[in-house]
N, C-alpha and C. Protein backbone atom coordinates (compact mmCIF):
# COMPACT_ATOMS: atom_id res chain seq x y z
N UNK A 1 -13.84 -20.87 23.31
CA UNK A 1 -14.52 -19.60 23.10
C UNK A 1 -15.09 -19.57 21.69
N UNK A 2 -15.98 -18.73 21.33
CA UNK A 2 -17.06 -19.00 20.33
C UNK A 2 -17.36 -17.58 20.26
N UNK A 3 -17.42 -17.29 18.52
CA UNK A 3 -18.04 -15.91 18.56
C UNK A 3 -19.33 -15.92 17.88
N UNK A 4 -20.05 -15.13 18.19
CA UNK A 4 -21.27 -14.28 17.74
C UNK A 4 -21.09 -13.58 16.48
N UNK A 5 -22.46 -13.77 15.93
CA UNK A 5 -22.53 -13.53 14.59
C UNK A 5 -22.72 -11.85 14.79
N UNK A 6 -21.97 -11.45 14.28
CA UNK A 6 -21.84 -10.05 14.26
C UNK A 6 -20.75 -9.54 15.59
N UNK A 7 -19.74 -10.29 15.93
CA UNK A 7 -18.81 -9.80 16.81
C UNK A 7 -17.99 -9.31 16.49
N UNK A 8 -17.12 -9.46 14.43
CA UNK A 8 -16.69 -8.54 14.12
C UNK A 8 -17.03 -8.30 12.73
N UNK A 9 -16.64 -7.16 12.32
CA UNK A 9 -17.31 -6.20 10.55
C UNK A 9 -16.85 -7.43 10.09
N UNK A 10 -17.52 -7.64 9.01
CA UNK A 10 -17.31 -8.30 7.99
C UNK A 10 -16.38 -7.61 6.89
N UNK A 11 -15.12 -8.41 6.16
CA UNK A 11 -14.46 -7.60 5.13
C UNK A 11 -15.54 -6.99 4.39
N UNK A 12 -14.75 -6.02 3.40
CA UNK A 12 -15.37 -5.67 2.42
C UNK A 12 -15.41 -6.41 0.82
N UNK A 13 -14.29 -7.19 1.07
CA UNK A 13 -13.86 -8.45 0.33
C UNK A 13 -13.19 -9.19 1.21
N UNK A 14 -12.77 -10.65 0.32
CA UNK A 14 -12.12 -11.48 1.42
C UNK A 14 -10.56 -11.18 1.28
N UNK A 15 -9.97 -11.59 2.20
CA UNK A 15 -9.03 -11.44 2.47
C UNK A 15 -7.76 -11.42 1.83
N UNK A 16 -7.72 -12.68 0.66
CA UNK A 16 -6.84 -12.59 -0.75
C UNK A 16 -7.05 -11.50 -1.39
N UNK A 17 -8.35 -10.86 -1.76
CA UNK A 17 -8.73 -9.97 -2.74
C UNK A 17 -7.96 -8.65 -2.33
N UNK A 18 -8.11 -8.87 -0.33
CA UNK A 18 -7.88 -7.23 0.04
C UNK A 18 -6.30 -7.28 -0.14
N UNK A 19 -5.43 -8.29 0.25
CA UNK A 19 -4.14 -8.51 -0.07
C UNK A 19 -3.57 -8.60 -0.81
N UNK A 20 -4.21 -8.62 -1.81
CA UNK A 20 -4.03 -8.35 -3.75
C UNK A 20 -3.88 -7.47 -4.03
N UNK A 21 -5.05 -6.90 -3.48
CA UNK A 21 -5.34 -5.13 -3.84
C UNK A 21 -4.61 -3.57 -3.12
N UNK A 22 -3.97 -4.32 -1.69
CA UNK A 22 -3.07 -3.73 -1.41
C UNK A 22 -1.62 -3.50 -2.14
N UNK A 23 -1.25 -5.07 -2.40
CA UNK A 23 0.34 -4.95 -2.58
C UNK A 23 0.20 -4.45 -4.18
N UNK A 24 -0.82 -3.96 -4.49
CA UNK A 24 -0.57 -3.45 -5.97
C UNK A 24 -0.29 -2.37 -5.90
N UNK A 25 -1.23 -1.56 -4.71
CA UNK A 25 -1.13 0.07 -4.50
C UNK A 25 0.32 -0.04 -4.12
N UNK A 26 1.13 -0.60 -3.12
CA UNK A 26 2.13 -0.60 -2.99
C UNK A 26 3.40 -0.32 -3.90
N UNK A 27 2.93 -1.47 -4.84
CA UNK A 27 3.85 -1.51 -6.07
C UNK A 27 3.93 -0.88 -7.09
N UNK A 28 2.43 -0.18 -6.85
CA UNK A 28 2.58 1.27 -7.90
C UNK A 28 3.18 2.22 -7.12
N UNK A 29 3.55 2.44 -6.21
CA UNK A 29 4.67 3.51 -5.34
C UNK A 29 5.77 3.10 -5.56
N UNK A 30 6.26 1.71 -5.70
CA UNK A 30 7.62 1.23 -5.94
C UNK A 30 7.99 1.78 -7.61
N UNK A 31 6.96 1.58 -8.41
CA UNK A 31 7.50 2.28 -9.69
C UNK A 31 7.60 3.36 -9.76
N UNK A 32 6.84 4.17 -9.12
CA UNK A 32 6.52 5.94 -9.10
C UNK A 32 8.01 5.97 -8.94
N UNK A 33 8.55 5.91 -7.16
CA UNK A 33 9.66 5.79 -7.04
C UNK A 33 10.78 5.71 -8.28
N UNK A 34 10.63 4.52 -8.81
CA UNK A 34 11.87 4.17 -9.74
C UNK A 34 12.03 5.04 -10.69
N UNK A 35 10.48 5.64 -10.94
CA UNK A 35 10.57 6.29 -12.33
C UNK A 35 11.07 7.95 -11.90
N UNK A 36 11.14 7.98 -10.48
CA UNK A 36 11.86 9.31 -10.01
C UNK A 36 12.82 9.38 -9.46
N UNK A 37 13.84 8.03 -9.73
CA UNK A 37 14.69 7.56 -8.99
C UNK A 37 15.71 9.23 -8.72
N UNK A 38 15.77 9.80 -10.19
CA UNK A 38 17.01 10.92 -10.66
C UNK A 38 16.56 11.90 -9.60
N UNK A 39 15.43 12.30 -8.80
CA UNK A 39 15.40 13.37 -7.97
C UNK A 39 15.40 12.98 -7.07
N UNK A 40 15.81 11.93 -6.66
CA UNK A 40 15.97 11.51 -5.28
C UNK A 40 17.57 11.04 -5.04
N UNK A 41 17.93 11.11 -3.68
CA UNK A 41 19.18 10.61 -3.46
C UNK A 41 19.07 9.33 -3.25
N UNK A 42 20.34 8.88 -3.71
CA UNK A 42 20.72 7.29 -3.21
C UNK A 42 19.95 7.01 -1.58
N UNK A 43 20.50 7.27 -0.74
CA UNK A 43 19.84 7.12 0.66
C UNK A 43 18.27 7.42 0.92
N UNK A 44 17.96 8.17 0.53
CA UNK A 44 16.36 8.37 0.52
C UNK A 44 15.33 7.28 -0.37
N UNK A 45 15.88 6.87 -1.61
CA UNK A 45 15.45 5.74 -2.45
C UNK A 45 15.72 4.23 -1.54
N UNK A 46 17.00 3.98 -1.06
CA UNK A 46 16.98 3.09 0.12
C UNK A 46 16.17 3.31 0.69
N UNK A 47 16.15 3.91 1.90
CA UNK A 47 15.65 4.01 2.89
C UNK A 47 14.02 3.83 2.29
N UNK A 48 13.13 4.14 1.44
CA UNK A 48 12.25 3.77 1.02
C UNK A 48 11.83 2.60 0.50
N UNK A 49 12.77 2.11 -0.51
CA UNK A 49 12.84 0.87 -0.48
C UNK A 49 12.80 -0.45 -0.05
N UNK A 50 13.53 -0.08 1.75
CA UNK A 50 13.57 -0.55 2.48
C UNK A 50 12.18 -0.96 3.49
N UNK A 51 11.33 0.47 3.20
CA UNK A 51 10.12 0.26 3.80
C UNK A 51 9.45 -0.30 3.29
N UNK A 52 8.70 -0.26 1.91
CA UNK A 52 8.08 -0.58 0.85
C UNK A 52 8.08 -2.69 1.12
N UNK A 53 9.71 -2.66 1.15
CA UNK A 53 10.31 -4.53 1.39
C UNK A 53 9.65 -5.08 2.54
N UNK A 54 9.63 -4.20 3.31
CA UNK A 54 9.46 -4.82 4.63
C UNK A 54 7.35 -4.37 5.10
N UNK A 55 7.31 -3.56 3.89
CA UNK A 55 5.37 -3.73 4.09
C UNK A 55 5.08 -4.87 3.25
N UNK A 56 5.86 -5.32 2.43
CA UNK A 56 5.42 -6.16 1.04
C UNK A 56 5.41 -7.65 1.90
N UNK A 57 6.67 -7.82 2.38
CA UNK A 57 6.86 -8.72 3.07
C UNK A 57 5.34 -9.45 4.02
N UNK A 58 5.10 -8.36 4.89
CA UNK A 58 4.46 -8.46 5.98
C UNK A 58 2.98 -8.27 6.09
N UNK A 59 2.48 -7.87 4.49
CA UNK A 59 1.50 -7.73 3.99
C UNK A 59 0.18 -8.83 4.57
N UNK A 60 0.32 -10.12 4.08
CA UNK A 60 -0.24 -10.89 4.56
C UNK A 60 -0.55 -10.75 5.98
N UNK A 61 -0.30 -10.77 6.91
CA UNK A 61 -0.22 -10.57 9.10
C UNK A 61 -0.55 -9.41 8.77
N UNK A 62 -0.56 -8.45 8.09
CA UNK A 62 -1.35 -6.89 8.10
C UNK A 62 -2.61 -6.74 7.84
N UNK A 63 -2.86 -7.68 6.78
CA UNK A 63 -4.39 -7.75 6.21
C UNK A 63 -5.21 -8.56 7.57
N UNK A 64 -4.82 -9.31 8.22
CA UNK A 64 -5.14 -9.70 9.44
C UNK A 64 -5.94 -9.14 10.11
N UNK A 65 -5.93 -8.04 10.57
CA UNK A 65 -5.88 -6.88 11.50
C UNK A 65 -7.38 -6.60 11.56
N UNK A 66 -7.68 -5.98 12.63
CA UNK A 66 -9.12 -5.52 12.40
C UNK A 66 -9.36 -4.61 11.57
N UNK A 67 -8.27 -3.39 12.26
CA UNK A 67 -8.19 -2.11 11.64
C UNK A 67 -7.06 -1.74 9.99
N UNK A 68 -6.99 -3.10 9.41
CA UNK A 68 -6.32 -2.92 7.76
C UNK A 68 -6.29 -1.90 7.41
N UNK A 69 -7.72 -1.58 7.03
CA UNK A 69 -8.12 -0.49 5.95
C UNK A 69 -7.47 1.05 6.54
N UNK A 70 -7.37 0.86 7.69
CA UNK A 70 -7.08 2.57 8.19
C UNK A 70 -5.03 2.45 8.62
N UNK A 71 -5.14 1.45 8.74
CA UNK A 71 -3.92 1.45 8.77
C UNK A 71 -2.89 1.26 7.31
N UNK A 72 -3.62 0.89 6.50
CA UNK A 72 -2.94 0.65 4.93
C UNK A 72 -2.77 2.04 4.29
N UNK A 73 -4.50 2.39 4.63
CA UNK A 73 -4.40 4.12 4.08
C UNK A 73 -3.28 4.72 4.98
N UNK A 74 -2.94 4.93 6.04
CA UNK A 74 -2.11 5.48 6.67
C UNK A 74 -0.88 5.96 6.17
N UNK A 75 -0.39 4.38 5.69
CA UNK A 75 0.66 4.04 4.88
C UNK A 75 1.00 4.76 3.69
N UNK A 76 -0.40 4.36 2.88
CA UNK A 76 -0.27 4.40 1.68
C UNK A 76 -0.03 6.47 1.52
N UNK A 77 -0.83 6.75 2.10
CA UNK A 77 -0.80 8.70 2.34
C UNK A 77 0.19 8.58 2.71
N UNK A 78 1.40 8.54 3.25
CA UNK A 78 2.75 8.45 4.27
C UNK A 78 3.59 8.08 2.41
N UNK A 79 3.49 7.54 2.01
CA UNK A 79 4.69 7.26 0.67
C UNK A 79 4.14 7.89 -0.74
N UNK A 80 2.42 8.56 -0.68
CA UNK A 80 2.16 9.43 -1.27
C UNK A 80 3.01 10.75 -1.17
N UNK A 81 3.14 10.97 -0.05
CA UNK A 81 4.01 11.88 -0.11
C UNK A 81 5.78 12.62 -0.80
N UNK A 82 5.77 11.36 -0.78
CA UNK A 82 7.14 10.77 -1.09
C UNK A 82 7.03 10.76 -2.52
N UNK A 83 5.84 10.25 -3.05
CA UNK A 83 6.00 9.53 -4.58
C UNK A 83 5.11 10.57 -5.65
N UNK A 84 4.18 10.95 -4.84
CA UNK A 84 3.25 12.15 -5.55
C UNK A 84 2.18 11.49 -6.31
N UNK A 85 1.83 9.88 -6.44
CA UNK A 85 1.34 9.18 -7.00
C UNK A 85 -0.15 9.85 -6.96
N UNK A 86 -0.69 10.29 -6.36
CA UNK A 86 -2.02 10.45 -6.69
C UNK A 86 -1.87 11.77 -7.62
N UNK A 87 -1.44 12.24 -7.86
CA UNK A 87 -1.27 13.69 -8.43
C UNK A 87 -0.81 12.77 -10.05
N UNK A 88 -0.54 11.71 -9.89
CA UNK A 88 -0.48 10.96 -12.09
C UNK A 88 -1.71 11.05 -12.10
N UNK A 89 -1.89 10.89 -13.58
CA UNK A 89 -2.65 10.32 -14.40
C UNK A 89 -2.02 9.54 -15.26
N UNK A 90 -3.19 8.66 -15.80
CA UNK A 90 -2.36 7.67 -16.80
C UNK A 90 -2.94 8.56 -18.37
N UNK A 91 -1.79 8.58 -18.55
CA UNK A 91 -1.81 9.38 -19.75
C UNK A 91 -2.79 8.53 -20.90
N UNK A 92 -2.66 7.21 -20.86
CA UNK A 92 -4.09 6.39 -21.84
C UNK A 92 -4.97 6.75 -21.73
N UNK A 93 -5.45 7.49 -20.52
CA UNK A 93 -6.84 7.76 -19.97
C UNK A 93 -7.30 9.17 -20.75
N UNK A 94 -6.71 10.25 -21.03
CA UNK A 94 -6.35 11.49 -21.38
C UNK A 94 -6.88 11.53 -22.61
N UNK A 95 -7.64 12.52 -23.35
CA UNK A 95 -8.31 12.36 -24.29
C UNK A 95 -7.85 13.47 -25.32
């Protein structure tokens, strides 16, 4: 079997770049986390942790996917919640 040029989207980058650029967003939730470790309980920091391990892990076979991008955001909004990360700023930035 043989595909046609245009049978599926083309990345928006290639595939290292998008898998780069994921597990960073990731790992800036893993610090958010740490750095809020004190308002969170032991079990809830697990249990997050635990997810975070097992997206990091599996990252690579995710970027795979047709649908990455909507499924990463998915994610990534899903531990926003949790971490409040879009609501920082980096205080360097701050004038």
């Amino acid at each position: 079997m043989y595909r046609v040029a245009g049978d599926q989207p083309s990345p928006r980058f290639p595939l290292g770049k998008r898998t780069d650029f994921y597990r960073e967003e990731f790992l800036k939730h893993r610090r958010c986390l740490e750095w809020q470790r004190e308002y969170f309980s032991e079990r809830a920091i697990s249990e997050v942790e635990c997810v975070l391990t097992r997206i990091l892990m599996d990252l690579d076979r995710l970027c795979c996917r047709d649908d990455v991008d909507g499924h990463v955001s998915e994610l990534l909004r899903k531990l926003d919640m949790v971490t409040g990360l879009s609501g920082w700023s980096d205080p360097g930035s701050l004038h």
